[in-house]
N, C-alpha and C. Protein backbone atom coordinates (compact mmCIF):
# COMPACT_ATOMS: atom_id res chain seq x y z
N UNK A 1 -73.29 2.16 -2.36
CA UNK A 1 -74.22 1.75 -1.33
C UNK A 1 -74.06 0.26 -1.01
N UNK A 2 -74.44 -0.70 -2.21
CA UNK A 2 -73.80 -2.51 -1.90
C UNK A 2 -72.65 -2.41 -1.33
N UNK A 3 -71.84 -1.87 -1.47
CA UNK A 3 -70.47 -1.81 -1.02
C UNK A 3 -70.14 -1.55 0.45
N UNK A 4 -70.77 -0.24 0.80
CA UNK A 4 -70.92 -0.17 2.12
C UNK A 4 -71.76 -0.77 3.09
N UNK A 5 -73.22 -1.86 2.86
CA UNK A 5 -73.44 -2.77 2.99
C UNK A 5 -73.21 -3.81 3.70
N UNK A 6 -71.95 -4.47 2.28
CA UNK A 6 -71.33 -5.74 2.32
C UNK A 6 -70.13 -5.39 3.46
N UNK A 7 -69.30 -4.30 3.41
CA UNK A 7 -68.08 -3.97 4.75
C UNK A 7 -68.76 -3.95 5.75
N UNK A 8 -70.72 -3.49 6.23
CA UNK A 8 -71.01 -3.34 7.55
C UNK A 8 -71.24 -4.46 7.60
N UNK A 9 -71.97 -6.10 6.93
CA UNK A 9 -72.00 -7.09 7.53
C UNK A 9 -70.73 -8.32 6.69
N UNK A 10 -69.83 -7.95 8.26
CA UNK A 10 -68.42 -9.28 8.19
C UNK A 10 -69.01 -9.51 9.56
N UNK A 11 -68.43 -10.64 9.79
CA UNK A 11 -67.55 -11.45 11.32
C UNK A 11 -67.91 -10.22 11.75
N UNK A 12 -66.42 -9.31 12.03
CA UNK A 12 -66.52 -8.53 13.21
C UNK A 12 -67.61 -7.49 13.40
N UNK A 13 -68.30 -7.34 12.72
CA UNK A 13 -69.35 -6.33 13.08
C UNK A 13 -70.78 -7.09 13.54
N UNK A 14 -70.83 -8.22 13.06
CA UNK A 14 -72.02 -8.86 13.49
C UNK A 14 -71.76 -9.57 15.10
N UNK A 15 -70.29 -10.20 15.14
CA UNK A 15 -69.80 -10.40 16.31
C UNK A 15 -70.02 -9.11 17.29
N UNK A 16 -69.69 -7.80 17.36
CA UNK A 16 -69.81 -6.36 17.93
C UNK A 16 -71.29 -5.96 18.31
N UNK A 17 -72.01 -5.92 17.38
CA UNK A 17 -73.22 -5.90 16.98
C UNK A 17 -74.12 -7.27 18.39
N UNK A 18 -73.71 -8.27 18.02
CA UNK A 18 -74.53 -9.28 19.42
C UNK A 18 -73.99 -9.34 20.54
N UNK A 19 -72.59 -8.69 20.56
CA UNK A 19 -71.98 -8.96 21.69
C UNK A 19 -72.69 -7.56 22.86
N UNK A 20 -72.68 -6.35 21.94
CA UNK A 20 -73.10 -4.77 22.65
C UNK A 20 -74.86 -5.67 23.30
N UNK A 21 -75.47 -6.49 22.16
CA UNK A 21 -76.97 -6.40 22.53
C UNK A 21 -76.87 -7.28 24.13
N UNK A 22 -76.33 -8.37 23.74
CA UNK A 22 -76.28 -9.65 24.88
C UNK A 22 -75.60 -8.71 26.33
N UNK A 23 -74.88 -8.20 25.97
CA UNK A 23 -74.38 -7.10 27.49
C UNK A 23 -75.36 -6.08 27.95
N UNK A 24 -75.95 -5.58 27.19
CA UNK A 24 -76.86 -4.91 26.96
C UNK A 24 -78.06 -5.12 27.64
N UNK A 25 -78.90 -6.59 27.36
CA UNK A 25 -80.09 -7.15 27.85
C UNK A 25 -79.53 -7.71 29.27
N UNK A 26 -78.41 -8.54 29.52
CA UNK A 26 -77.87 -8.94 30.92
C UNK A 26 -77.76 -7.75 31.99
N UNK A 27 -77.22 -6.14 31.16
CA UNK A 27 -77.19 -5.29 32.29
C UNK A 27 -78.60 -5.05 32.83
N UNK A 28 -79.47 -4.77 31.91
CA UNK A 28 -80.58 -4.46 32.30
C UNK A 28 -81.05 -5.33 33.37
N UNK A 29 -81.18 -7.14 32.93
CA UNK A 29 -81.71 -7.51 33.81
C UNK A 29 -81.21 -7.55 34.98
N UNK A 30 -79.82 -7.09 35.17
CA UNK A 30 -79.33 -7.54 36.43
C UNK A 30 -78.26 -8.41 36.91
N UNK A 31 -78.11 -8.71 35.42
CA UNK A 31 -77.21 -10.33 35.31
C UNK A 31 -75.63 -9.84 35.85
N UNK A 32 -75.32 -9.20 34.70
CA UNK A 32 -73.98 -8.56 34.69
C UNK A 32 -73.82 -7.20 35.21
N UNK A 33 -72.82 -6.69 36.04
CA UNK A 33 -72.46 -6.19 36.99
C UNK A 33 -72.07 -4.45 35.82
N UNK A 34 -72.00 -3.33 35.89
CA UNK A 34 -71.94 -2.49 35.21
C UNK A 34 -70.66 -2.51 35.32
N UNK A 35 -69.74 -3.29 35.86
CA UNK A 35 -68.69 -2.97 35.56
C UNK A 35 -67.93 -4.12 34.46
N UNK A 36 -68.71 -5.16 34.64
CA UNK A 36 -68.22 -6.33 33.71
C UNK A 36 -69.01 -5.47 32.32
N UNK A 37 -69.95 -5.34 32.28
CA UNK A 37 -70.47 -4.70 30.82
C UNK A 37 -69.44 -3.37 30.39
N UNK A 38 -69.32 -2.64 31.43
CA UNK A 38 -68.17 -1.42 30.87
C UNK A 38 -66.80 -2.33 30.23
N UNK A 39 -66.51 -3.09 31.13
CA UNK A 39 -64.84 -4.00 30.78
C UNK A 39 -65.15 -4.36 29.13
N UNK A 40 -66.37 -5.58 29.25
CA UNK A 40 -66.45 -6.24 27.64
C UNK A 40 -66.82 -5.19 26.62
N UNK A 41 -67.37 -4.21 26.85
CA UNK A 41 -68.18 -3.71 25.79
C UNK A 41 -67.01 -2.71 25.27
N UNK A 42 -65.99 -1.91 26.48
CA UNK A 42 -65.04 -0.99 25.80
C UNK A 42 -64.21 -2.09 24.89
N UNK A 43 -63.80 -3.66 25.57
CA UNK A 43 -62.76 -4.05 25.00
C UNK A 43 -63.05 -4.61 23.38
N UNK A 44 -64.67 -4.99 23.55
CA UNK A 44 -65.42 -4.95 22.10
C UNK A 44 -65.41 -3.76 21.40
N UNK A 45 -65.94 -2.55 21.42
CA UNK A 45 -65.33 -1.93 20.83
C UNK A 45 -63.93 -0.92 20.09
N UNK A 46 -63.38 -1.36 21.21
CA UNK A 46 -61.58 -0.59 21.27
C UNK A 46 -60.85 -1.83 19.76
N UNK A 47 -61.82 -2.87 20.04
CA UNK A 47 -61.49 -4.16 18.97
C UNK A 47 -61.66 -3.66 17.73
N UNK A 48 -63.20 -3.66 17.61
CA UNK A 48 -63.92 -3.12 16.49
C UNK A 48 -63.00 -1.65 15.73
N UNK A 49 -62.70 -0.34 16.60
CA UNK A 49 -62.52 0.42 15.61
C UNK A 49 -61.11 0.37 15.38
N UNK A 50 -60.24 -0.48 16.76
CA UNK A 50 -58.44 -0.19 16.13
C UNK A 50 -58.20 -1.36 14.57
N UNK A 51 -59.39 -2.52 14.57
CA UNK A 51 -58.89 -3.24 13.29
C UNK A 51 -59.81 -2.18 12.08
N UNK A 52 -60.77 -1.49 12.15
CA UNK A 52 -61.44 -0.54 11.08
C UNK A 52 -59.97 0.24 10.71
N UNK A 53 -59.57 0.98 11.75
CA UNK A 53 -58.35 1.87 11.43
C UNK A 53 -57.40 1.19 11.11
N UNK A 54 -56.69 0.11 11.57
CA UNK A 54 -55.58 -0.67 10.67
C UNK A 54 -55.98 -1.06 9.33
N UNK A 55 -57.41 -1.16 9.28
CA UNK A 55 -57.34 -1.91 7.60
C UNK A 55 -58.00 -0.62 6.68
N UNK A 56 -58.01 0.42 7.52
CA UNK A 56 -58.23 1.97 6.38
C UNK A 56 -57.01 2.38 6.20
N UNK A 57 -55.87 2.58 7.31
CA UNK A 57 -54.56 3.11 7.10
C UNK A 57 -53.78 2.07 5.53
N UNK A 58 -54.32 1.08 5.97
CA UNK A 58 -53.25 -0.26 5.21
C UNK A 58 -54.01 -0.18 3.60
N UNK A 59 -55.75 0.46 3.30
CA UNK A 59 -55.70 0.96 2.30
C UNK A 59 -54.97 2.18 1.85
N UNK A 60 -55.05 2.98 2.65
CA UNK A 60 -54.68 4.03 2.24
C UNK A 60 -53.10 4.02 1.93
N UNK A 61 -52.16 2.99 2.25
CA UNK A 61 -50.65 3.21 1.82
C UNK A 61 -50.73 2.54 0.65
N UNK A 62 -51.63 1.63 0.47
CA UNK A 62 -51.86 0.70 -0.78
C UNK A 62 -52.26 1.88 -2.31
N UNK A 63 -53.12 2.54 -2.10
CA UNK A 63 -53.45 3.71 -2.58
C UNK A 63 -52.18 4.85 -2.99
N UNK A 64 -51.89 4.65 -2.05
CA UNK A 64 -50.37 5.90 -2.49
C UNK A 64 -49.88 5.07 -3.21
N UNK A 65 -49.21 3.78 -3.10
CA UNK A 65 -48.36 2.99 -4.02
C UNK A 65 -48.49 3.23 -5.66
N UNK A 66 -50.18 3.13 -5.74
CA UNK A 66 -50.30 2.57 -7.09
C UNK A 66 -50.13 3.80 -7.93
């Protein structure tokens, strides 16, 4: 449980995490355009899960090694 925890709060998830809210409260009000929030928010998350999957694959060969 600490463990899974400590991996949900790094950098990039807290970065992900304010970036979804701040796009989030601007669409609503009006600020940002639904298409600038679609652009940042896919390219925030397309961020978020291709480095999750590079650094699960890169355990997992580490794992076969040993």
């Amino acid at each position: 449980m600490k463990n899974k925890l400590t991996k949900l709060i790094d950098v990039k998830s807290i970065v992900t995490l304010i970036m979804t809210t701040i796009f989030a409260c601007l669409s609503v009000k009006g600020t940002a355009s639904s298409d600038q929030f679609l652009t940042v928010f896919t390219t925030v998350i397309a961020f978020y899960f291709g480095t999750q999957y590079q650094k699960n694959s890169k355990e997992d060969k580490d794992n076969e090694n040993v």
